[in-house]
PDB file of N, CA and C in Angstrom:
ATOM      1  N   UNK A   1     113.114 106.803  96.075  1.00  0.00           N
ATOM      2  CA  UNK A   1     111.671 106.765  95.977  1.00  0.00           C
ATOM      3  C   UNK A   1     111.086 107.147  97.335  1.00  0.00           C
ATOM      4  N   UNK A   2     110.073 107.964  97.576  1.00  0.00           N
ATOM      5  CA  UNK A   2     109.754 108.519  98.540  1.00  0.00           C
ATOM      6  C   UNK A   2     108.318 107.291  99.234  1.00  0.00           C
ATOM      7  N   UNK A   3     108.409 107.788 100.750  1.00  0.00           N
ATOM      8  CA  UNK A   3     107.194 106.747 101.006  1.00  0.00           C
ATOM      9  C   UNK A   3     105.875 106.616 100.560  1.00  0.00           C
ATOM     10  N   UNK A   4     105.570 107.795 100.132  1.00  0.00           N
ATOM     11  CA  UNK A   4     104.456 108.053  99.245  1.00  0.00           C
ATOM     12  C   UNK A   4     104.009 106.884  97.892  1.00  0.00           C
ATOM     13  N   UNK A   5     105.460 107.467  97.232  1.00  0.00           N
ATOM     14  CA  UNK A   5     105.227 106.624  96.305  1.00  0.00           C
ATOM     15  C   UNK A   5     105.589 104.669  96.510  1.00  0.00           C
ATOM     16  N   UNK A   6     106.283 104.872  97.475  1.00  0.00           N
ATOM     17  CA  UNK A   6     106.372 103.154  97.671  1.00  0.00           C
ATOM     18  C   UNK A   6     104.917 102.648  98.014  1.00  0.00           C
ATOM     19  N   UNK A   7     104.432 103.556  99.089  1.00  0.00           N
ATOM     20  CA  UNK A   7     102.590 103.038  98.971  1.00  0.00           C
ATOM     21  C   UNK A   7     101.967 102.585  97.878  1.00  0.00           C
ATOM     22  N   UNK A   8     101.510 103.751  97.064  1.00  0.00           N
ATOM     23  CA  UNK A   8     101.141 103.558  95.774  1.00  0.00           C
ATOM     24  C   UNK A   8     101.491 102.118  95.637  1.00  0.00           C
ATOM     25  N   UNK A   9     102.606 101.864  95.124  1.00  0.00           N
ATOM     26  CA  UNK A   9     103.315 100.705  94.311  1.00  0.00           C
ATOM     27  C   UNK A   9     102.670  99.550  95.364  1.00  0.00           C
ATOM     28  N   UNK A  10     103.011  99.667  96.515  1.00  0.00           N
ATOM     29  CA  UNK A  10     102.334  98.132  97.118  1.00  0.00           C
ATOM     30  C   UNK A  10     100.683  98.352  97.237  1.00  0.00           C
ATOM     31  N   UNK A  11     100.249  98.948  97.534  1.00  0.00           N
ATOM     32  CA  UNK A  11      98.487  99.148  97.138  1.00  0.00           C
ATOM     33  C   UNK A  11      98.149  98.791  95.700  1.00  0.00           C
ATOM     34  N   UNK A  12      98.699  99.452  95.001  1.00  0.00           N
ATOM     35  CA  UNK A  12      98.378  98.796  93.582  1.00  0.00           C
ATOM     36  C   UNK A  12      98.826  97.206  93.456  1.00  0.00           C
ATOM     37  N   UNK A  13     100.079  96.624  94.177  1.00  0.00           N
ATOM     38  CA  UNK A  13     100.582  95.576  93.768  1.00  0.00           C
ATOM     39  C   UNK A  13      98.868  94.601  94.179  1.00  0.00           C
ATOM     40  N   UNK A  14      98.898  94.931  95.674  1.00  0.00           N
ATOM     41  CA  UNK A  14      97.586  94.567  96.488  1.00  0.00           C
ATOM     42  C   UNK A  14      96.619  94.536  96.122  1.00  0.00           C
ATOM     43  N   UNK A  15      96.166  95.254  95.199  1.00  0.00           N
ATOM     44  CA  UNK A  15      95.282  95.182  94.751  1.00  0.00           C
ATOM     45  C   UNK A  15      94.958  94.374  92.958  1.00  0.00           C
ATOM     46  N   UNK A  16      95.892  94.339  92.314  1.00  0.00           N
ATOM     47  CA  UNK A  16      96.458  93.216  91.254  1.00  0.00           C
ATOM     48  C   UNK A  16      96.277  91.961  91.565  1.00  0.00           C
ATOM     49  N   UNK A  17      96.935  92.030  92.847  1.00  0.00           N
ATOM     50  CA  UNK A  17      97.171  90.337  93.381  1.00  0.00           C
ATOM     51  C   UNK A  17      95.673  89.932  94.073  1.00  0.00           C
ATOM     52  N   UNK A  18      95.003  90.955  94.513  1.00  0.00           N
ATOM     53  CA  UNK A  18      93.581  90.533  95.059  1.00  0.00           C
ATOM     54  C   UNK A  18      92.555  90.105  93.613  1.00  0.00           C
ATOM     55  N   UNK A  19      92.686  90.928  92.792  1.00  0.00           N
ATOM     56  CA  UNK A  19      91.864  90.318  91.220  1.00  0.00           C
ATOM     57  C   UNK A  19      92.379  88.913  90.922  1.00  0.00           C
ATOM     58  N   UNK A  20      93.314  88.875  91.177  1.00  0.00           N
ATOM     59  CA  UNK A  20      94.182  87.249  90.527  1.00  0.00           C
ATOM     60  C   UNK A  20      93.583  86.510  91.756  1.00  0.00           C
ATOM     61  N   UNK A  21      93.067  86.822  93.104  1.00  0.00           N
ATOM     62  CA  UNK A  21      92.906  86.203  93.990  1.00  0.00           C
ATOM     63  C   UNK A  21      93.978  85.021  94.587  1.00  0.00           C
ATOM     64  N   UNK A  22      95.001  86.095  94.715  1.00  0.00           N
ATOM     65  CA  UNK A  22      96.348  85.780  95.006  1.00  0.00           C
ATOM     66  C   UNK A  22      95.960  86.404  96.807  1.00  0.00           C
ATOM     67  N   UNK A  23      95.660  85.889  97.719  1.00  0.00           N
ATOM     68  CA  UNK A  23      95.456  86.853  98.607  1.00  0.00           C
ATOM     69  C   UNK A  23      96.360  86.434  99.651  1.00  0.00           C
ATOM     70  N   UNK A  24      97.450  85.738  99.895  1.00  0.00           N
ATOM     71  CA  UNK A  24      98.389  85.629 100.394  1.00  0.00           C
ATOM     72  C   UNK A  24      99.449  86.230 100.240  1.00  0.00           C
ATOM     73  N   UNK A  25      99.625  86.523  98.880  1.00  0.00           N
ATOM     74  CA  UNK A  25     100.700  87.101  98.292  1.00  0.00           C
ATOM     75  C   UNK A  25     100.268  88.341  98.441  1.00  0.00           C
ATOM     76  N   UNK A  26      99.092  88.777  98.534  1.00  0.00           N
ATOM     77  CA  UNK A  26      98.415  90.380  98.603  1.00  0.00           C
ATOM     78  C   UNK A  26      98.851  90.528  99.815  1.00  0.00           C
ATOM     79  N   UNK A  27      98.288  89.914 101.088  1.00  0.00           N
ATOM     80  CA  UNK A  27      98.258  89.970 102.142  1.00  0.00           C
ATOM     81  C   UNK A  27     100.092  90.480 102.469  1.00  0.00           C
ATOM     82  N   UNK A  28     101.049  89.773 102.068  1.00  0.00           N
ATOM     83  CA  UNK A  28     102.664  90.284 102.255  1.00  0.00           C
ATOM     84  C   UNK A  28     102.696  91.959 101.663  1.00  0.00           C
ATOM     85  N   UNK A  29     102.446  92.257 100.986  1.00  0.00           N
ATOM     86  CA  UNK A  29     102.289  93.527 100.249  1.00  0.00           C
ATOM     87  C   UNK A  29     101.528  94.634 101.173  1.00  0.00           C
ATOM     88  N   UNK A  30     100.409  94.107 101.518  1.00  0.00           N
ATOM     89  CA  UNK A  30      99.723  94.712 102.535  1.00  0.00           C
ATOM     90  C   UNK A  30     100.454  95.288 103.647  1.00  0.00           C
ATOM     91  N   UNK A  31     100.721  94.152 104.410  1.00  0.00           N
ATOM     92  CA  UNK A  31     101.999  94.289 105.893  1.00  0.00           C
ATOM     93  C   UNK A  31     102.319  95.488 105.249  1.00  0.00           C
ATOM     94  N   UNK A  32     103.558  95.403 104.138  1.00  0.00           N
ATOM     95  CA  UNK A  32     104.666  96.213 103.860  1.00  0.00           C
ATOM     96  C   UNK A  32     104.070  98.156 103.817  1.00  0.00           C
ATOM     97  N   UNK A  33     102.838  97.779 103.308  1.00  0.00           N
ATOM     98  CA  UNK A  33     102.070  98.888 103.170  1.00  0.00           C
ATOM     99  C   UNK A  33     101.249  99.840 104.143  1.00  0.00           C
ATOM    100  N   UNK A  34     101.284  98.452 105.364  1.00  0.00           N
ATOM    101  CA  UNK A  34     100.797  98.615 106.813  1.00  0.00           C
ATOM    102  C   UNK A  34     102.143  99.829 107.437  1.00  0.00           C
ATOM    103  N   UNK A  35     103.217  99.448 107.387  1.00  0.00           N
ATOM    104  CA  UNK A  35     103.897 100.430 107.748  1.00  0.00           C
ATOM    105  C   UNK A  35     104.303 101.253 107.236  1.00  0.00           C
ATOM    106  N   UNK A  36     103.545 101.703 106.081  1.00  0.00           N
ATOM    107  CA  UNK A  36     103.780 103.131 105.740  1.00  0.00           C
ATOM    108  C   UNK A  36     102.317 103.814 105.640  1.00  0.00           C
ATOM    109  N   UNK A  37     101.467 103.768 105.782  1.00  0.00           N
ATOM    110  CA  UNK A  37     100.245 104.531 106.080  1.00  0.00           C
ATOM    111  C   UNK A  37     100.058 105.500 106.788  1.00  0.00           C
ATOM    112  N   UNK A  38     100.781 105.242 108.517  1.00  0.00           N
ATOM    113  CA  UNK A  38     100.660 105.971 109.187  1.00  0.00           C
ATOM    114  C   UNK A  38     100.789 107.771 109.105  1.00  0.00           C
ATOM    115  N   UNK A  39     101.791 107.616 108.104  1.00  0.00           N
ATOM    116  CA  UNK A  39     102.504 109.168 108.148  1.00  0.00           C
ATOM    117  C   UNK A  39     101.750 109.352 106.722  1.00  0.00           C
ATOM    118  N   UNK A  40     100.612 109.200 106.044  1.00  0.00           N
ATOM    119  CA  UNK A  40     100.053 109.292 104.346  1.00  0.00           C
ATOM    120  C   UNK A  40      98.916 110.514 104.953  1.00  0.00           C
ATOM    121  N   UNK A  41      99.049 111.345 104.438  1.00  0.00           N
ATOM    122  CA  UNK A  41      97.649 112.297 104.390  1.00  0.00           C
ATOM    123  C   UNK A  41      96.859 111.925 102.860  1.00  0.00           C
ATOM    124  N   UNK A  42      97.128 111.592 101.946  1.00  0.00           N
ATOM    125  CA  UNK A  42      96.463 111.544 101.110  1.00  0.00           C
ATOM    126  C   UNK A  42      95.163 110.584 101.348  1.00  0.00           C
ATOM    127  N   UNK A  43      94.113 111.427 101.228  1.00  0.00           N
ATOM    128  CA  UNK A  43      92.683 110.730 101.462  1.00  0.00           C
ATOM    129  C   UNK A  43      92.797 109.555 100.348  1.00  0.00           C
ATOM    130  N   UNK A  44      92.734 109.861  98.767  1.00  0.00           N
ATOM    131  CA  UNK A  44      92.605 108.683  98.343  1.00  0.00           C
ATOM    132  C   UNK A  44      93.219 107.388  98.411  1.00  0.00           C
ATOM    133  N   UNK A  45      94.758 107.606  98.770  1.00  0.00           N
ATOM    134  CA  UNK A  45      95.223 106.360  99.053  1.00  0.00           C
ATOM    135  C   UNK A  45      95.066 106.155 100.476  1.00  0.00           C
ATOM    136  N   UNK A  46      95.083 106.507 101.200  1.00  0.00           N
ATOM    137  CA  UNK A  46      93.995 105.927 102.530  1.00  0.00           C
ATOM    138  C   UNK A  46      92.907 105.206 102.325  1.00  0.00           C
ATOM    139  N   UNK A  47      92.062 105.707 101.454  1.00  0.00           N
ATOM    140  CA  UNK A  47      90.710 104.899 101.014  1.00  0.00           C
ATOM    141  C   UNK A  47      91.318 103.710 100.259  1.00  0.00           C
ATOM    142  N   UNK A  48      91.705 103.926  99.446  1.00  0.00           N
ATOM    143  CA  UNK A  48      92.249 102.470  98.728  1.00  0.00           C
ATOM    144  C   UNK A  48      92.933 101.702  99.816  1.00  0.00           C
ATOM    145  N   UNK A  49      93.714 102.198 100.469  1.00  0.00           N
ATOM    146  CA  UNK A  49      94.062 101.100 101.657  1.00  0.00           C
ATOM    147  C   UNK A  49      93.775 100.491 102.584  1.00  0.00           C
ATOM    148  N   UNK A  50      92.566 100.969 102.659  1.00  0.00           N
ATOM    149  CA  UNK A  50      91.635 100.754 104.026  1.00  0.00           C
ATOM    150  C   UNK A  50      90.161  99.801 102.703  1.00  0.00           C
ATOM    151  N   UNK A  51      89.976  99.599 101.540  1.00  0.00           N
ATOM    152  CA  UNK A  51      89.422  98.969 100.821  1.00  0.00           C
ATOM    153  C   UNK A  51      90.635  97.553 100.735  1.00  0.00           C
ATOM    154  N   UNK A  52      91.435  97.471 100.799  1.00  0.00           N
ATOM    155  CA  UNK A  52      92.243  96.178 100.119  1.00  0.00           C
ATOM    156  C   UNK A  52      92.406  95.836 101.878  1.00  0.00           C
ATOM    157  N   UNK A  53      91.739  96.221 102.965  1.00  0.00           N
ATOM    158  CA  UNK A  53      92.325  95.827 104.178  1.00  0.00           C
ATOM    159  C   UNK A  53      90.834  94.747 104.170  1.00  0.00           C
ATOM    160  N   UNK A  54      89.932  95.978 103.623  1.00  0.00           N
ATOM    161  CA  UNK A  54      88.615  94.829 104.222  1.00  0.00           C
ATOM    162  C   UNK A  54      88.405  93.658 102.781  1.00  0.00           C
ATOM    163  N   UNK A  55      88.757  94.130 101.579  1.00  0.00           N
ATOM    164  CA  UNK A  55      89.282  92.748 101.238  1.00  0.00           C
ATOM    165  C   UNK A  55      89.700  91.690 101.055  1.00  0.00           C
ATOM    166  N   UNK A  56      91.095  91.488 101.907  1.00  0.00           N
ATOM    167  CA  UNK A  56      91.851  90.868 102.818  1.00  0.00           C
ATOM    168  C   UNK A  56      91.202  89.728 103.898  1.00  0.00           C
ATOM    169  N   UNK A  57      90.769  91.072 104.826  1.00  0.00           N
ATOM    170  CA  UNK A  57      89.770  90.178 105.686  1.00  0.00           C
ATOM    171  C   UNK A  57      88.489  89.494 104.933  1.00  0.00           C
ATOM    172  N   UNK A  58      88.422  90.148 104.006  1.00  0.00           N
ATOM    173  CA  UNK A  58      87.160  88.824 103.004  1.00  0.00           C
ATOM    174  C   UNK A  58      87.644  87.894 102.561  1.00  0.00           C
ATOM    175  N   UNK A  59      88.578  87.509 102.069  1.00  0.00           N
ATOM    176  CA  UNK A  59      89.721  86.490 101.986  1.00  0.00           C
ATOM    177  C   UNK A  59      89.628  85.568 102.942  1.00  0.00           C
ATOM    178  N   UNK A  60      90.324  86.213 103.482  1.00  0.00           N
ATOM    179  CA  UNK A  60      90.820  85.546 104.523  1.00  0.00           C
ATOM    180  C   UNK A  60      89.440  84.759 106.088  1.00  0.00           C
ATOM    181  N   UNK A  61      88.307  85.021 105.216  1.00  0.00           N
ATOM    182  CA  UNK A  61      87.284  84.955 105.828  1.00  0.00           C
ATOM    183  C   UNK A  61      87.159  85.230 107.344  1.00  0.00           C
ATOM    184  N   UNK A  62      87.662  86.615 107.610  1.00  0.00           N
ATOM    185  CA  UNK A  62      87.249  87.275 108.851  1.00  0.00           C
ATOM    186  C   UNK A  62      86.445  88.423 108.640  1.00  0.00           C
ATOM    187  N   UNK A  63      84.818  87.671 108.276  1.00  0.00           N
ATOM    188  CA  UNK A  63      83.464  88.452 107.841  1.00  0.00           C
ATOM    189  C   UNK A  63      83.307  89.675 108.674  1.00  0.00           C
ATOM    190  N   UNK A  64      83.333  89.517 110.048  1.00  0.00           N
ATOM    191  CA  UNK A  64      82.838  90.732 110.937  1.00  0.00           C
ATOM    192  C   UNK A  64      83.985  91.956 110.374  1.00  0.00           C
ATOM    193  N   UNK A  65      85.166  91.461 110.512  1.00  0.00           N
ATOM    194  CA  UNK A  65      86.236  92.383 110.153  1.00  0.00           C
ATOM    195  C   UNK A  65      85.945  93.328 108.570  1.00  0.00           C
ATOM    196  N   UNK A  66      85.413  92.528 107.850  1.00  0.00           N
ATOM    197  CA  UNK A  66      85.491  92.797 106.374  1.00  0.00           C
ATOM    198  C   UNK A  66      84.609  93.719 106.489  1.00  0.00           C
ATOM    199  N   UNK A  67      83.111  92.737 107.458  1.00  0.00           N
ATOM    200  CA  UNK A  67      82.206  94.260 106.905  1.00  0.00           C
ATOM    201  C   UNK A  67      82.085  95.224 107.647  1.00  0.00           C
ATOM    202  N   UNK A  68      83.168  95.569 108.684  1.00  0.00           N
ATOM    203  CA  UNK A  68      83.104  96.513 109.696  1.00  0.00           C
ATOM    204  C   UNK A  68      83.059  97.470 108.750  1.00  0.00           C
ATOM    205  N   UNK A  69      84.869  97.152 107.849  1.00  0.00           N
ATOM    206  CA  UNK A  69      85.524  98.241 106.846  1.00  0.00           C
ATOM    207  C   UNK A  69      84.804  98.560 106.118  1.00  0.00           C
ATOM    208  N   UNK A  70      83.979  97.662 105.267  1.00  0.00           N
ATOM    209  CA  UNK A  70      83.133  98.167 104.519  1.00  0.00           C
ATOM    210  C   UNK A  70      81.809  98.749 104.830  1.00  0.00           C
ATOM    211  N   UNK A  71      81.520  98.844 106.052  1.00  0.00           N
ATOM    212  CA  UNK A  71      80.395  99.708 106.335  1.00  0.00           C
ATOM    213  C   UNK A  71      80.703 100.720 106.596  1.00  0.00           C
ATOM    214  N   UNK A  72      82.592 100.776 107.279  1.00  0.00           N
ATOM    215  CA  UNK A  72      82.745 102.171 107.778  1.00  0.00           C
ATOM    216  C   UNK A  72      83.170 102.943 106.010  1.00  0.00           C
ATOM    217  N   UNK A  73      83.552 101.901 105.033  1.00  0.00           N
ATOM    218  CA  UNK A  73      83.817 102.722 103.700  1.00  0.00           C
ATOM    219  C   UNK A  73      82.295 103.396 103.164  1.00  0.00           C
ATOM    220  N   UNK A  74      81.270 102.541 103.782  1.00  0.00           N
ATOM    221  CA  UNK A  74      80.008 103.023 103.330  1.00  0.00           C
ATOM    222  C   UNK A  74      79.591 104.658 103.328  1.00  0.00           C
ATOM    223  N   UNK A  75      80.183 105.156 104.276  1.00  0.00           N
ATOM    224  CA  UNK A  75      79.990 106.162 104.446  1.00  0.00           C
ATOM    225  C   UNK A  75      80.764 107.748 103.769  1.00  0.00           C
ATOM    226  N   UNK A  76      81.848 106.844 103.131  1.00  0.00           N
ATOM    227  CA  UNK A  76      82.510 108.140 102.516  1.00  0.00           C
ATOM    228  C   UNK A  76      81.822 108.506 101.393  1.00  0.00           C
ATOM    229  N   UNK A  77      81.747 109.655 101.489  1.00  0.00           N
ATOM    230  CA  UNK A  77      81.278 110.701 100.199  1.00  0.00           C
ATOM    231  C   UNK A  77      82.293 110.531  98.906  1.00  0.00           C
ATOM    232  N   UNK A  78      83.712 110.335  99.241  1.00  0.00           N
ATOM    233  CA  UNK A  78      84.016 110.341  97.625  1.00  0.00           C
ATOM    234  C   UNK A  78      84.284 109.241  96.962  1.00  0.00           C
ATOM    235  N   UNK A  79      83.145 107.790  97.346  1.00  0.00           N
ATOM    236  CA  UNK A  79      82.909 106.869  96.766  1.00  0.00           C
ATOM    237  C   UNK A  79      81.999 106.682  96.021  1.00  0.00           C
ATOM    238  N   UNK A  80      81.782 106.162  94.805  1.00  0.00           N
ATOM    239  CA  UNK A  80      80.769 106.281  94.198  1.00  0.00           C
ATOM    240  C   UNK A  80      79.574 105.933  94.975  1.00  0.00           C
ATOM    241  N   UNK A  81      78.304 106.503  94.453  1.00  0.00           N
ATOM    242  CA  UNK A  81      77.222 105.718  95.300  1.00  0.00           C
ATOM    243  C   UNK A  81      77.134 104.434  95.158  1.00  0.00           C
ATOM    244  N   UNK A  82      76.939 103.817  94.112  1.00  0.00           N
ATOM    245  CA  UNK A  82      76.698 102.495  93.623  1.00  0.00           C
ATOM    246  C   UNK A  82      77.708 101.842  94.249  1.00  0.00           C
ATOM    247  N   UNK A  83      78.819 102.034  94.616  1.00  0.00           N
ATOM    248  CA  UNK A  83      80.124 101.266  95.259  1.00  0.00           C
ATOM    249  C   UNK A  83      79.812 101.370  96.465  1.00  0.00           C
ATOM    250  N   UNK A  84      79.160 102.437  97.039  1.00  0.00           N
ATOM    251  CA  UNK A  84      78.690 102.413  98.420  1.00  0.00           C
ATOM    252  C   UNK A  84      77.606 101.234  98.653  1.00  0.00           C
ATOM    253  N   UNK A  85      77.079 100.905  97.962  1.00  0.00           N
ATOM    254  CA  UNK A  85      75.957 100.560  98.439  1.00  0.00           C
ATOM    255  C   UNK A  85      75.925  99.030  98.119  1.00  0.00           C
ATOM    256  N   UNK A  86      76.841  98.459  97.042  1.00  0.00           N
ATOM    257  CA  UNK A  86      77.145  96.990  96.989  1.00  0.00           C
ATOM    258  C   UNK A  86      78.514  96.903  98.339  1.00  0.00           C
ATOM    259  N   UNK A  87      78.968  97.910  99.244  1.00  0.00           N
ATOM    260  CA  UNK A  87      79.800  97.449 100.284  1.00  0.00           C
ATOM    261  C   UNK A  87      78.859  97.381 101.659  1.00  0.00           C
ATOM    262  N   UNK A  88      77.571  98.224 101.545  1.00  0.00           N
ATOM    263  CA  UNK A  88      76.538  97.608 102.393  1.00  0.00           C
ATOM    264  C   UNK A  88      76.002  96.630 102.507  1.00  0.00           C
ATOM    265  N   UNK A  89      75.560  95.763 100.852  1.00  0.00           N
ATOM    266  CA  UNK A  89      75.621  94.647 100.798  1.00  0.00           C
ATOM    267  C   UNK A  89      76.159  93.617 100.895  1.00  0.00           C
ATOM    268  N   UNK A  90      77.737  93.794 100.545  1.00  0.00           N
ATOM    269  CA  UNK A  90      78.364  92.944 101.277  1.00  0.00           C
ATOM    270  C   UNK A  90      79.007  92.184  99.995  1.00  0.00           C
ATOM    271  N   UNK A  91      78.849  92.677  99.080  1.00  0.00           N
ATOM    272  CA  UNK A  91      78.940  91.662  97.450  1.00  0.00           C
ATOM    273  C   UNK A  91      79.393  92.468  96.557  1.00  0.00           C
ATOM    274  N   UNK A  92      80.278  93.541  96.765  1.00  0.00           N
ATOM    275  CA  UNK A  92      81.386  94.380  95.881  1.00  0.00           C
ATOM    276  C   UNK A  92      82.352  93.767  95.549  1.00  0.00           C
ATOM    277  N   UNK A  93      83.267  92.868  96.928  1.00  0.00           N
ATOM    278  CA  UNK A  93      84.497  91.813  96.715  1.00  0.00           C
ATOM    279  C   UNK A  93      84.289  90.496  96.783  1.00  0.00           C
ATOM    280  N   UNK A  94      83.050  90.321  96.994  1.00  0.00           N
ATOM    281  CA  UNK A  94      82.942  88.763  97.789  1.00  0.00           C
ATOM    282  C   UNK A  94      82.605  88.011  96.522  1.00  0.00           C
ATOM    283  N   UNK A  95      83.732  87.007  96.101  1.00  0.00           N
ATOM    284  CA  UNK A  95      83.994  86.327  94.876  1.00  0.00           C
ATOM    285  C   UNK A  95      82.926  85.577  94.766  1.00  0.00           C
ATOM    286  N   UNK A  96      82.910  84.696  95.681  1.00  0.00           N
ATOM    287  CA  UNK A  96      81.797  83.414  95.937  1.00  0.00           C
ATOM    288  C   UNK A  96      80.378  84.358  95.440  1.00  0.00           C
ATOM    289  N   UNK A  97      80.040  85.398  95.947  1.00  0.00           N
ATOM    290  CA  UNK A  97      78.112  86.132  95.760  1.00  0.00           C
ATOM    291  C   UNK A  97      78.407  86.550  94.386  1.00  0.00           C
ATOM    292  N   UNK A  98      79.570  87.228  93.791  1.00  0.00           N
ATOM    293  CA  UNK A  98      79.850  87.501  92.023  1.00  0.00           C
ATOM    294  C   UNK A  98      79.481  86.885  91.496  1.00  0.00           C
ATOM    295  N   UNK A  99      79.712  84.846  91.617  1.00  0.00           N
ATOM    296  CA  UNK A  99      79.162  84.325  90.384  1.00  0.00           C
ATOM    297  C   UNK A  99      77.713  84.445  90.342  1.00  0.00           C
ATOM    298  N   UNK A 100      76.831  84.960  91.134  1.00  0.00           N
ATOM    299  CA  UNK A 100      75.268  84.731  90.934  1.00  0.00           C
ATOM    300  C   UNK A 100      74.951  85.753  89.935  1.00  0.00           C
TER     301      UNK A 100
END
């Protein structure tokens, strides 16, 4: 299996385990995924990985961190608008502002 595709597989795992709000168990998946990024040209899984990072840090309640990512995700063009603009707000992942 190539590193490519081992990404995939732990980004997706990461992102499974972040809906279950498993974010410890995400967070191990992450690491693993941390060292294979470096060498990824693929824009979209970059974006997805750099989304489950500032997730993470929403978790894990390191706010400044979370919404750095998500302000710097604010800015990509091949995010939806509407996804852009609840990560400006701050309430795309943030479980606790969902139930309102």
């Amino acid at each position: 299996m190539s590193d490519t595709d081992k990404l995939r597989v732990y980004i997706r795992i990461v992102r499974l385990l972040l809906e279950d709000e498993e974010s410890v168990q995400a967070e191990a998946y992450y690491n693993r995924a941390a060292l294979l990024i470096h060498s990824e040209s693929d824009r979209e899984i970059t974006l997805q990985f750099k989304l489950c990072q500032a997730r993470i840090s929403d978790y894990n309640r390191k706010f400044l961190e979370a919404a750095s990512r998500y302000h710097e995700l604010s800015y990509v063009g091949e995010i939806d608008e509407e996804e852009r603009r609840h990560m400006l707000y701050g309430i795309y992942f943030n479980p606790s502002v969902k139930q309102f």
